[in-house]
Every structure is written in C-alpha cells, then in structure tokens.
PDB file of N, CA and C in Angstrom:
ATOM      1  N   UNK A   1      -6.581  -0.516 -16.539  1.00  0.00           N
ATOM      2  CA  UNK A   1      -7.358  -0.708 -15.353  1.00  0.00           C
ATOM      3  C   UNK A   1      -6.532  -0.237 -14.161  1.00  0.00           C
ATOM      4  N   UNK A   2      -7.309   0.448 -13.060  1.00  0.00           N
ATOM      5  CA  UNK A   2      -6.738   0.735 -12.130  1.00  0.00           C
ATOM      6  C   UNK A   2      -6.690   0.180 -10.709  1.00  0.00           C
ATOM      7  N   UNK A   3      -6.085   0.295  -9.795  1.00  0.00           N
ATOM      8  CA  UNK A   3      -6.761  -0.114  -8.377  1.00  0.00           C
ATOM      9  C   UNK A   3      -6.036   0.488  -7.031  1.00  0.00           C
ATOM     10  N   UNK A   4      -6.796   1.077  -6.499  1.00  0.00           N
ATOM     11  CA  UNK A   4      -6.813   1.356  -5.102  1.00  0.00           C
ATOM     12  C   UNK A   4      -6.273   0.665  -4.024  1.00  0.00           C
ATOM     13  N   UNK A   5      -5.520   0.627  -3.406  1.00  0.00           N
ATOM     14  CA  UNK A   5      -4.730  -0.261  -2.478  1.00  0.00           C
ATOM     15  C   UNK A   5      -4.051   0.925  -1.359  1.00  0.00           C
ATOM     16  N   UNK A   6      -4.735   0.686  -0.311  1.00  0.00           N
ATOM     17  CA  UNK A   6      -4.250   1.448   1.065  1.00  0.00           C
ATOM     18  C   UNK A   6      -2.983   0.212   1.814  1.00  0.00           C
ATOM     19  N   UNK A   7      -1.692   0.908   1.696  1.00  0.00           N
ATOM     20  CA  UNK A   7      -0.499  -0.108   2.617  1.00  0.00           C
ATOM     21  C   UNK A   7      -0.939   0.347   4.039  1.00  0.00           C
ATOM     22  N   UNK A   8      -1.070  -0.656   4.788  1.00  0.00           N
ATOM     23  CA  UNK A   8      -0.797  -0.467   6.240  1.00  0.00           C
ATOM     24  C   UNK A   8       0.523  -0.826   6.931  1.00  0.00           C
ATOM     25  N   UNK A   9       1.105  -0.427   7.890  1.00  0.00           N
ATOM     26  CA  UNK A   9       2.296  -0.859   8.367  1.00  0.00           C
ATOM     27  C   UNK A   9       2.030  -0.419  10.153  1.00  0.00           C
ATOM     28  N   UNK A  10       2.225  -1.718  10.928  1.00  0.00           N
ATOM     29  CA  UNK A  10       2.420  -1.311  12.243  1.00  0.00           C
ATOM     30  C   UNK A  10       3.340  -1.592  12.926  1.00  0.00           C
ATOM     31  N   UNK A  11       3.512  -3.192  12.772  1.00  0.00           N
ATOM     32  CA  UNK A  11       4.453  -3.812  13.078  1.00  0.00           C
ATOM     33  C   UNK A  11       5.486  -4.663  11.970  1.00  0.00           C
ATOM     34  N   UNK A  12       6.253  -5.044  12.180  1.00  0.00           N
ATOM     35  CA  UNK A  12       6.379  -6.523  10.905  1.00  0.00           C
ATOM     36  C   UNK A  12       5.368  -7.380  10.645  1.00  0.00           C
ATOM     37  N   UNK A  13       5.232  -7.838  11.692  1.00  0.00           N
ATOM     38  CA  UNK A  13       3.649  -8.619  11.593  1.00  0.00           C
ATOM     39  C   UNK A  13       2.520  -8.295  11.508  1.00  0.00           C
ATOM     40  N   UNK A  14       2.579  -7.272  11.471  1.00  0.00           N
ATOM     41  CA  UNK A  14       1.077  -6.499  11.573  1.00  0.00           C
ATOM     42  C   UNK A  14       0.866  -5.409  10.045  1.00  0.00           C
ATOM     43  N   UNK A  15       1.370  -5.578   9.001  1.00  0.00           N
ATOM     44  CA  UNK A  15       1.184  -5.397   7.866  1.00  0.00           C
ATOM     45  C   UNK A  15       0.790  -5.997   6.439  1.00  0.00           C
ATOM     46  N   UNK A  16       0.506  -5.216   5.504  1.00  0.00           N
ATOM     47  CA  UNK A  16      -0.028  -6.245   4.450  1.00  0.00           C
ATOM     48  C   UNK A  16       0.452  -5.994   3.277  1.00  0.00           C
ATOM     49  N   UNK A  17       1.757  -5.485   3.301  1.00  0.00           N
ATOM     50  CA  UNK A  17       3.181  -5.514   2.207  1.00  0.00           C
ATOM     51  C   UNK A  17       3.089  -6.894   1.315  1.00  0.00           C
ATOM     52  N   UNK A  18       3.000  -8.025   2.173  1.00  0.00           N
ATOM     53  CA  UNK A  18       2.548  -9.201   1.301  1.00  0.00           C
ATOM     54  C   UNK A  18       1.712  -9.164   0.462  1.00  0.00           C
ATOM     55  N   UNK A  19       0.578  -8.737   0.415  1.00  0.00           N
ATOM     56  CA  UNK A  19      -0.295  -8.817  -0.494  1.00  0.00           C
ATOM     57  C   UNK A  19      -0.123  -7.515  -1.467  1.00  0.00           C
ATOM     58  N   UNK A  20       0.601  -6.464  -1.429  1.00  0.00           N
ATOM     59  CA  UNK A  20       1.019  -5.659  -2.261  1.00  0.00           C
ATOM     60  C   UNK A  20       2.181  -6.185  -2.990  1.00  0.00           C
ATOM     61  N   UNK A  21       2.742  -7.069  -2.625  1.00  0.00           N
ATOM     62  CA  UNK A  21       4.340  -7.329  -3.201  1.00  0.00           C
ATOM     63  C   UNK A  21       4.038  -8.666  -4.406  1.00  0.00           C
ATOM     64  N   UNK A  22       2.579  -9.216  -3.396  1.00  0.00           N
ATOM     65  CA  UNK A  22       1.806 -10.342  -4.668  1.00  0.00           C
ATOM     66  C   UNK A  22       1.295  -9.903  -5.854  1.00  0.00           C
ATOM     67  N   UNK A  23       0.740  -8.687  -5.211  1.00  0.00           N
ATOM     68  CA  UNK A  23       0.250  -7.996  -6.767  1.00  0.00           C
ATOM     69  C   UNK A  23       1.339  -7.479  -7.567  1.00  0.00           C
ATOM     70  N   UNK A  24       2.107  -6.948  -7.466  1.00  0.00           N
ATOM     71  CA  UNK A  24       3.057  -6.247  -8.048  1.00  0.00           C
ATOM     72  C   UNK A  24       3.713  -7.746  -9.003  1.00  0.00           C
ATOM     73  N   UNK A  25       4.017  -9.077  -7.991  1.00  0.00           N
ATOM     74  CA  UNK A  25       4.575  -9.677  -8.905  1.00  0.00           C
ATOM     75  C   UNK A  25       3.216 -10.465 -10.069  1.00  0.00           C
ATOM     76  N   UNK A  26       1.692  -9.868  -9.986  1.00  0.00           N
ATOM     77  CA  UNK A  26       1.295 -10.371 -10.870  1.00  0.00           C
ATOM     78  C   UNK A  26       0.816  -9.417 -12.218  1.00  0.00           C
ATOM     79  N   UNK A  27       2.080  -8.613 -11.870  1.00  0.00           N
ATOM     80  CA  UNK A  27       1.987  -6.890 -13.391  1.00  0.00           C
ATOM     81  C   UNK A  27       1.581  -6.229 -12.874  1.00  0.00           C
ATOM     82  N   UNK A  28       1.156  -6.227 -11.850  1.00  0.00           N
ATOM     83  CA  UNK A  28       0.691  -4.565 -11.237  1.00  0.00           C
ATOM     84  C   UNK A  28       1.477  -3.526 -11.308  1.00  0.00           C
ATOM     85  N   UNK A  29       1.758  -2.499 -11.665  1.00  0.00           N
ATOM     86  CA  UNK A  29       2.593  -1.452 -11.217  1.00  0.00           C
ATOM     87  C   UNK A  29       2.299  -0.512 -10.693  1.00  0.00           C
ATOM     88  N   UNK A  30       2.673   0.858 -10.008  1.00  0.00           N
ATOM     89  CA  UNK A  30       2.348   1.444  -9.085  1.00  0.00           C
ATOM     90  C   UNK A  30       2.479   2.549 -10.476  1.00  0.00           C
ATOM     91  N   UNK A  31       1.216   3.247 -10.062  1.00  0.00           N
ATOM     92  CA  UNK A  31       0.874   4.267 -10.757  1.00  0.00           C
ATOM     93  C   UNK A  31       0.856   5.533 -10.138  1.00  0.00           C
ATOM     94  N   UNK A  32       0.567   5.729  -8.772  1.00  0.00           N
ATOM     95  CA  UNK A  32       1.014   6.895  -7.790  1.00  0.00           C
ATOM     96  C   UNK A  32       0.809   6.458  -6.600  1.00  0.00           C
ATOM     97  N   UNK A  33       1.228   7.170  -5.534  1.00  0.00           N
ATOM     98  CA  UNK A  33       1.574   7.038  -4.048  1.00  0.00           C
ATOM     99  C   UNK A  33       1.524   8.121  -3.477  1.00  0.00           C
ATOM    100  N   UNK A  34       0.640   8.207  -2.811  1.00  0.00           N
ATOM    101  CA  UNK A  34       0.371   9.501  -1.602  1.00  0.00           C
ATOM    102  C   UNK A  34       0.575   8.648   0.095  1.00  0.00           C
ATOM    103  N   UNK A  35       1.317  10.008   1.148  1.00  0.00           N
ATOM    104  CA  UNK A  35       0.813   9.037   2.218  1.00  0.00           C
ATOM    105  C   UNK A  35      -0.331   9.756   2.422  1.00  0.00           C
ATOM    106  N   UNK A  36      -0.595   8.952   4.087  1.00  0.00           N
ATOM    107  CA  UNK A  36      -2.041   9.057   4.709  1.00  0.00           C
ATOM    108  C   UNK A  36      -2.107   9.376   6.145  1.00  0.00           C
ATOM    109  N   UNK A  37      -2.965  10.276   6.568  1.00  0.00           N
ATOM    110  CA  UNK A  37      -2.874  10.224   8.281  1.00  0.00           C
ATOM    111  C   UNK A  37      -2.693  11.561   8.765  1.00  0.00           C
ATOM    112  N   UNK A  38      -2.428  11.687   9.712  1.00  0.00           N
ATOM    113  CA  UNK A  38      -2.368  13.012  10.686  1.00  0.00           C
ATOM    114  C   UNK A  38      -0.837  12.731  11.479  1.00  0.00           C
ATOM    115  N   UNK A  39      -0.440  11.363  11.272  1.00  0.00           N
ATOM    116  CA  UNK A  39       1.169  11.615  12.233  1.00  0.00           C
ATOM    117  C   UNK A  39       0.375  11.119  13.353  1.00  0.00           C
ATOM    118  N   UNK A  40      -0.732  10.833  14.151  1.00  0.00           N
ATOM    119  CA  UNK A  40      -1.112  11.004  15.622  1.00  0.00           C
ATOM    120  C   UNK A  40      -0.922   9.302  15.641  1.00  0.00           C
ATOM    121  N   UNK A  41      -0.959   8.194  14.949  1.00  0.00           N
ATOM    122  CA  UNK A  41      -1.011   7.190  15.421  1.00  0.00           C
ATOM    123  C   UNK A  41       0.500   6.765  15.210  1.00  0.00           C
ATOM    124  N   UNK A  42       0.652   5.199  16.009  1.00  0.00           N
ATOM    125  CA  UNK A  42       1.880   4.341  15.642  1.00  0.00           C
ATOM    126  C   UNK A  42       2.242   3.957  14.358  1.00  0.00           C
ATOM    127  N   UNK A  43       0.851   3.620  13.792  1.00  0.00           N
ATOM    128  CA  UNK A  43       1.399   2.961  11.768  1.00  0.00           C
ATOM    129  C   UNK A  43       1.441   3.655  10.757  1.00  0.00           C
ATOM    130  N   UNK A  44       1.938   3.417  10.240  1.00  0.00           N
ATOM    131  CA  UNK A  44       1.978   4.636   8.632  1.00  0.00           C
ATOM    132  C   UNK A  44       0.635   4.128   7.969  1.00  0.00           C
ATOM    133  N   UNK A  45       0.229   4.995   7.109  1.00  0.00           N
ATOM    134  CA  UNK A  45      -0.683   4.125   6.020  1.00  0.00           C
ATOM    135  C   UNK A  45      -0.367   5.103   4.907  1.00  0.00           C
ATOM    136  N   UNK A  46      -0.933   4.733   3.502  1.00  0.00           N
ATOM    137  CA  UNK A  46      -0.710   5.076   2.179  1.00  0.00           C
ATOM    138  C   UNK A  46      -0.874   4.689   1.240  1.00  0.00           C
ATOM    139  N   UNK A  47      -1.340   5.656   0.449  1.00  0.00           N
ATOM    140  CA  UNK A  47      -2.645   5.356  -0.412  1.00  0.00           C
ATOM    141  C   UNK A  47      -1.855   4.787  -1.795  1.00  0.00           C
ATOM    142  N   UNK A  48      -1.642   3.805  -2.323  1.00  0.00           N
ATOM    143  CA  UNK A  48      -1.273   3.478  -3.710  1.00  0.00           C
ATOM    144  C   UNK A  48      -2.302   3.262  -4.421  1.00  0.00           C
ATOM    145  N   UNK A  49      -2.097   3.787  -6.021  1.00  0.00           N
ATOM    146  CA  UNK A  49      -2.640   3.472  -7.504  1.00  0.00           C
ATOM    147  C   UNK A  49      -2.190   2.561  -7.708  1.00  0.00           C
ATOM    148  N   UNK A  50      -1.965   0.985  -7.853  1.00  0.00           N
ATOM    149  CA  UNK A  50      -1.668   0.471  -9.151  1.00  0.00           C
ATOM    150  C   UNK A  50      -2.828   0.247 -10.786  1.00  0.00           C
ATOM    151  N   UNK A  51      -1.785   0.152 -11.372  1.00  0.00           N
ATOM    152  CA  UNK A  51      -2.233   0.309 -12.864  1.00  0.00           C
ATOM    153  C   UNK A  51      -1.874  -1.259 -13.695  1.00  0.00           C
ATOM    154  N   UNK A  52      -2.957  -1.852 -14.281  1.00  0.00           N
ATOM    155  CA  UNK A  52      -2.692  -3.068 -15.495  1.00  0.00           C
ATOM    156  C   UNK A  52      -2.336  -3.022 -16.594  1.00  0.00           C
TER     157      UNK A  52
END
C-alpha cells in the first residue's frame, strides 16, 4: 500500500514533520521524494511516497 504525503515547512512551528515522523514510526517508509514549488515562496514543500 501506498500513500501520498506533501511535507510542508515554514517555520518550526509552522510545519507538519510531526505527523510524518508519526507515520514513519508506525512502518511507514519512504518510498520516493520529489521537491515541490517554483522557489517564489518562503516554505519548502515536497512531495513524499510512503510505502506499507
């Protein structure tokens, strides 16, 4: 099984690494990683696969 998961990052506080770092510790593994965007804003974003 697969799943789609976009990381956002803006600030420290303003990201959702937590909920990627939850999945990961419940067997998720990362199956591929692309980033995302044009460069024009402040946050990164990026597209992860994880895989079950």
């Amino acid at each position: 099984m697969q799943k789609a998961f976009i990381v956002y990052f803006w600030t420290e506080k303003r990201n959702n690494l937590d909920e990627l770092n939850q999945l990961l510790s419940e067997g998720w593994k990362v199956h591929s990683q692309k980033p995302m965007g044009t460069g024009e804003s402040a946050g990164a974003y990026s597209l992860v696969i994880l895989e079950k």
